[in-house]
C-alpha atoms as a PDB file:
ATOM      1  CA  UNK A   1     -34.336  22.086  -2.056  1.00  0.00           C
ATOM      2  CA  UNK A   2     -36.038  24.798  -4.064  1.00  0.00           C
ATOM      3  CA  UNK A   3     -33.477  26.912  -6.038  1.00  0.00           C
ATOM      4  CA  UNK A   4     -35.878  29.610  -6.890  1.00  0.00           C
ATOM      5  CA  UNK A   5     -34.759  33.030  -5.678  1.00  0.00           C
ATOM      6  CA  UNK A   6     -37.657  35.284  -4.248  1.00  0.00           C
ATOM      7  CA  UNK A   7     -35.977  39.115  -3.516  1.00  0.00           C
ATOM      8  CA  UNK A   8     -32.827  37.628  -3.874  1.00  0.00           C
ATOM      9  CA  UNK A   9     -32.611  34.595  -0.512  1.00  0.00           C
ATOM     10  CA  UNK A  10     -32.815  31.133  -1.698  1.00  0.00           C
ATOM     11  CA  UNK A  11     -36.390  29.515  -0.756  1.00  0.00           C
ATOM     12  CA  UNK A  12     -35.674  26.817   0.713  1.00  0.00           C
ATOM     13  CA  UNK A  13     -38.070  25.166   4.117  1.00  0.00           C
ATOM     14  CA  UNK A  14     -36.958  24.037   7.439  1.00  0.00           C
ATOM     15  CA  UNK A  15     -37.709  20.054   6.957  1.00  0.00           C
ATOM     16  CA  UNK A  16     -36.305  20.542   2.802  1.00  0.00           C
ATOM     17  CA  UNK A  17     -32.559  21.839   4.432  1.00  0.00           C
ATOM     18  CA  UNK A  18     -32.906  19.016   6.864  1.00  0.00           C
ATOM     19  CA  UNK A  19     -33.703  16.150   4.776  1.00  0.00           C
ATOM     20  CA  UNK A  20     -30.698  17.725   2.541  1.00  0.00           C
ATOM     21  CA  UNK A  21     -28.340  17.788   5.089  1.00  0.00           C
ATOM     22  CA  UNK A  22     -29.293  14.246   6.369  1.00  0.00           C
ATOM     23  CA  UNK A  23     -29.045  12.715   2.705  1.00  0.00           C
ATOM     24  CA  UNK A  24     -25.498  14.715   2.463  1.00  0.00           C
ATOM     25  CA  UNK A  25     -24.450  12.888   6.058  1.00  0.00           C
ATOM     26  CA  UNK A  26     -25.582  10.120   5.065  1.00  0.00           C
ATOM     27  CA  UNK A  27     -23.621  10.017   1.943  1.00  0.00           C
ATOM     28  CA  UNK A  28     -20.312  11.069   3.601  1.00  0.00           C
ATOM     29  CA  UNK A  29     -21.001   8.085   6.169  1.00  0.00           C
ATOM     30  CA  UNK A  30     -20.840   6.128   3.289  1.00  0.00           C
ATOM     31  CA  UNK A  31     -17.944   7.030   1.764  1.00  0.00           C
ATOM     32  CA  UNK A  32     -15.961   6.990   5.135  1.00  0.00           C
ATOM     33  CA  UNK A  33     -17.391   3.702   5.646  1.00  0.00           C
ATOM     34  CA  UNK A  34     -15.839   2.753   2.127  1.00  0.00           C
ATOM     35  CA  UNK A  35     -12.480   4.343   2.766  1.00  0.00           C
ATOM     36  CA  UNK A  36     -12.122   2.861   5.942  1.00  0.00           C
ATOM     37  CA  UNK A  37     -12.348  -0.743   4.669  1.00  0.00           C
ATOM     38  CA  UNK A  38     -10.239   0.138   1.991  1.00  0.00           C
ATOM     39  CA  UNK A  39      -7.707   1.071   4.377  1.00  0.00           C
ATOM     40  CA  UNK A  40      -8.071  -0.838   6.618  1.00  0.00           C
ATOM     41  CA  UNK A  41      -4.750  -2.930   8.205  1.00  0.00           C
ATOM     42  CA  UNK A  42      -6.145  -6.359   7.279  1.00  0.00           C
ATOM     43  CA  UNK A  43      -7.532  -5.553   3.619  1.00  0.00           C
ATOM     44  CA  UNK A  44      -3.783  -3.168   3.116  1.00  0.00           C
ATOM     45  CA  UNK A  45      -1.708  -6.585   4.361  1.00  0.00           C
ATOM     46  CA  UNK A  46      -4.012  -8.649   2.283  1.00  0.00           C
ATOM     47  CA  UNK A  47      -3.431  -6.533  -0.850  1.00  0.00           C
ATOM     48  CA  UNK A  48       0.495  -6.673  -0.148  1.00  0.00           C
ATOM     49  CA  UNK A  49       0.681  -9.964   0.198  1.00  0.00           C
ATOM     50  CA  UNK A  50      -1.316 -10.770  -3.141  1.00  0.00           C
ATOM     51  CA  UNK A  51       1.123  -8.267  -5.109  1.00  0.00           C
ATOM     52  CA  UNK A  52       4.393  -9.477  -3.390  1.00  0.00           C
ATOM     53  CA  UNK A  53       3.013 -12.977  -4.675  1.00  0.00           C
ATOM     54  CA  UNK A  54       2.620 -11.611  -8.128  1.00  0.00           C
ATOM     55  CA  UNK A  55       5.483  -9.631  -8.685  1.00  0.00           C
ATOM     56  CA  UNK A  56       8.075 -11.396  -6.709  1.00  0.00           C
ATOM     57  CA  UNK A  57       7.311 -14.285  -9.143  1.00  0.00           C
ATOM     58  CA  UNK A  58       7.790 -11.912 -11.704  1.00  0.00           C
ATOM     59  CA  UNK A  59      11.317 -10.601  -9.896  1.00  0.00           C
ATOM     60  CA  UNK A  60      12.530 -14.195  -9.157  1.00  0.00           C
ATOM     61  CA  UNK A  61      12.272 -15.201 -12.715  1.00  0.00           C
ATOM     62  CA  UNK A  62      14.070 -12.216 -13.939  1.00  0.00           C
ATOM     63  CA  UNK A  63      16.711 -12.854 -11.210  1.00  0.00           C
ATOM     64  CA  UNK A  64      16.846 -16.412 -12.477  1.00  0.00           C
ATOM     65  CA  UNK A  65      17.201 -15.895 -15.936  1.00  0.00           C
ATOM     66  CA  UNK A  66      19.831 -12.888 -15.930  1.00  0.00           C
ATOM     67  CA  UNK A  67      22.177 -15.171 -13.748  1.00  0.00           C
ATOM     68  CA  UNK A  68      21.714 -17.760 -15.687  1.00  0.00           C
ATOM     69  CA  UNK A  69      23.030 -15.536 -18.908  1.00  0.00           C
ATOM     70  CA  UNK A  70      25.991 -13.818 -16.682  1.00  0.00           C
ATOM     71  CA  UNK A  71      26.993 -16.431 -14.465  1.00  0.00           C
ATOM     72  CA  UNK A  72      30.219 -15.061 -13.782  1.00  0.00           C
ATOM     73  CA  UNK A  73      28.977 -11.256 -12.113  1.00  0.00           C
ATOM     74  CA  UNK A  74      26.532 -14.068 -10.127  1.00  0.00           C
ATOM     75  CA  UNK A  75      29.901 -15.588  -8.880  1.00  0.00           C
ATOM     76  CA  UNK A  76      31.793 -12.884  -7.505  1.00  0.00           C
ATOM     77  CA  UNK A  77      28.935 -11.541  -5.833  1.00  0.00           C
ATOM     78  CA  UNK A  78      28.188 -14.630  -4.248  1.00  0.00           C
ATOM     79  CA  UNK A  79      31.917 -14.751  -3.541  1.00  0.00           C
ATOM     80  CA  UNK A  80      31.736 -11.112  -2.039  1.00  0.00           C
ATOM     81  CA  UNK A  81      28.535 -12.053  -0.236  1.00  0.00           C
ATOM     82  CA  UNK A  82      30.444 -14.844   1.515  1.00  0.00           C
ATOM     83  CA  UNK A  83      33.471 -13.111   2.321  1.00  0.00           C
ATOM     84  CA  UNK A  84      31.151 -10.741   4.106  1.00  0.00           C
ATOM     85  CA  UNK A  85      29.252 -12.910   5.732  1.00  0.00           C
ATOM     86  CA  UNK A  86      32.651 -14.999   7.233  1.00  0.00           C
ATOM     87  CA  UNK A  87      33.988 -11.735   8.272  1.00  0.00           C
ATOM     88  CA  UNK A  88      30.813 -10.679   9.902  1.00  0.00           C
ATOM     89  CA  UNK A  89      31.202 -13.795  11.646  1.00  0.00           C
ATOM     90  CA  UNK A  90      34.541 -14.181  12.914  1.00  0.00           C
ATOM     91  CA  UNK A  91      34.540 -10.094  13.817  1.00  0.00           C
ATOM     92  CA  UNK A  92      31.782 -11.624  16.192  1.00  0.00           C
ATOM     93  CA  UNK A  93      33.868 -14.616  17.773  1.00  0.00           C
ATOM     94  CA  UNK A  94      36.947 -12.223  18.379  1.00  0.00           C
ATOM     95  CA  UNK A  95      34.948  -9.837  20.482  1.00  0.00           C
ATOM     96  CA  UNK A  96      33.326 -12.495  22.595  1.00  0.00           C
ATOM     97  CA  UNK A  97      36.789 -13.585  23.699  1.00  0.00           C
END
């Protein structure tokens, strides 16, 4: 489009504020196009998965290695863990009955 001002209105023909505005659409169809894929459900679960992979490898050696420098915290949570868990579970039975 011509930029040159003539008495003060931008010069500009029919078919050049057309083809303008059809390159423009154009390049917003693209990038909707590109934001869509990037968004998409498949491509989001896809990246999830690959970073849980990573990092919970990451996580799970860090878990590994800190109880294996302070076993005894490790103990009594796995202690309180299954005192929870046997309570949770005979709560359960006694209501059945």
């Amino acid at each position: 489009m011509r930029t040159s001002t003539r008495g003060g209105y931008w010069n500009a023909s029919s078919r050049e504020i057309a083809q303008e505005l059809e390159e423009t659409r154009k390049e917003i169809d693209h990038t909707l196009h590109a934001l869509q894929e990037r968004l998409s459900p498949a491509r989001m679960l896809q990246r999830a998965r690959s970073t849980i992979a990573r990092d919970g490898r990451r996580w799970r050696d860090a878990v590994v290695r800190t109880a294996s420098e302070n076993p005894l915290p490790v103990l009594v949570v796995g202690v309180g863990v299954v005192g929870l868990a046997w309570a949770a579970i005979r709560g359960a039975q006694s209501r059945r009955r």
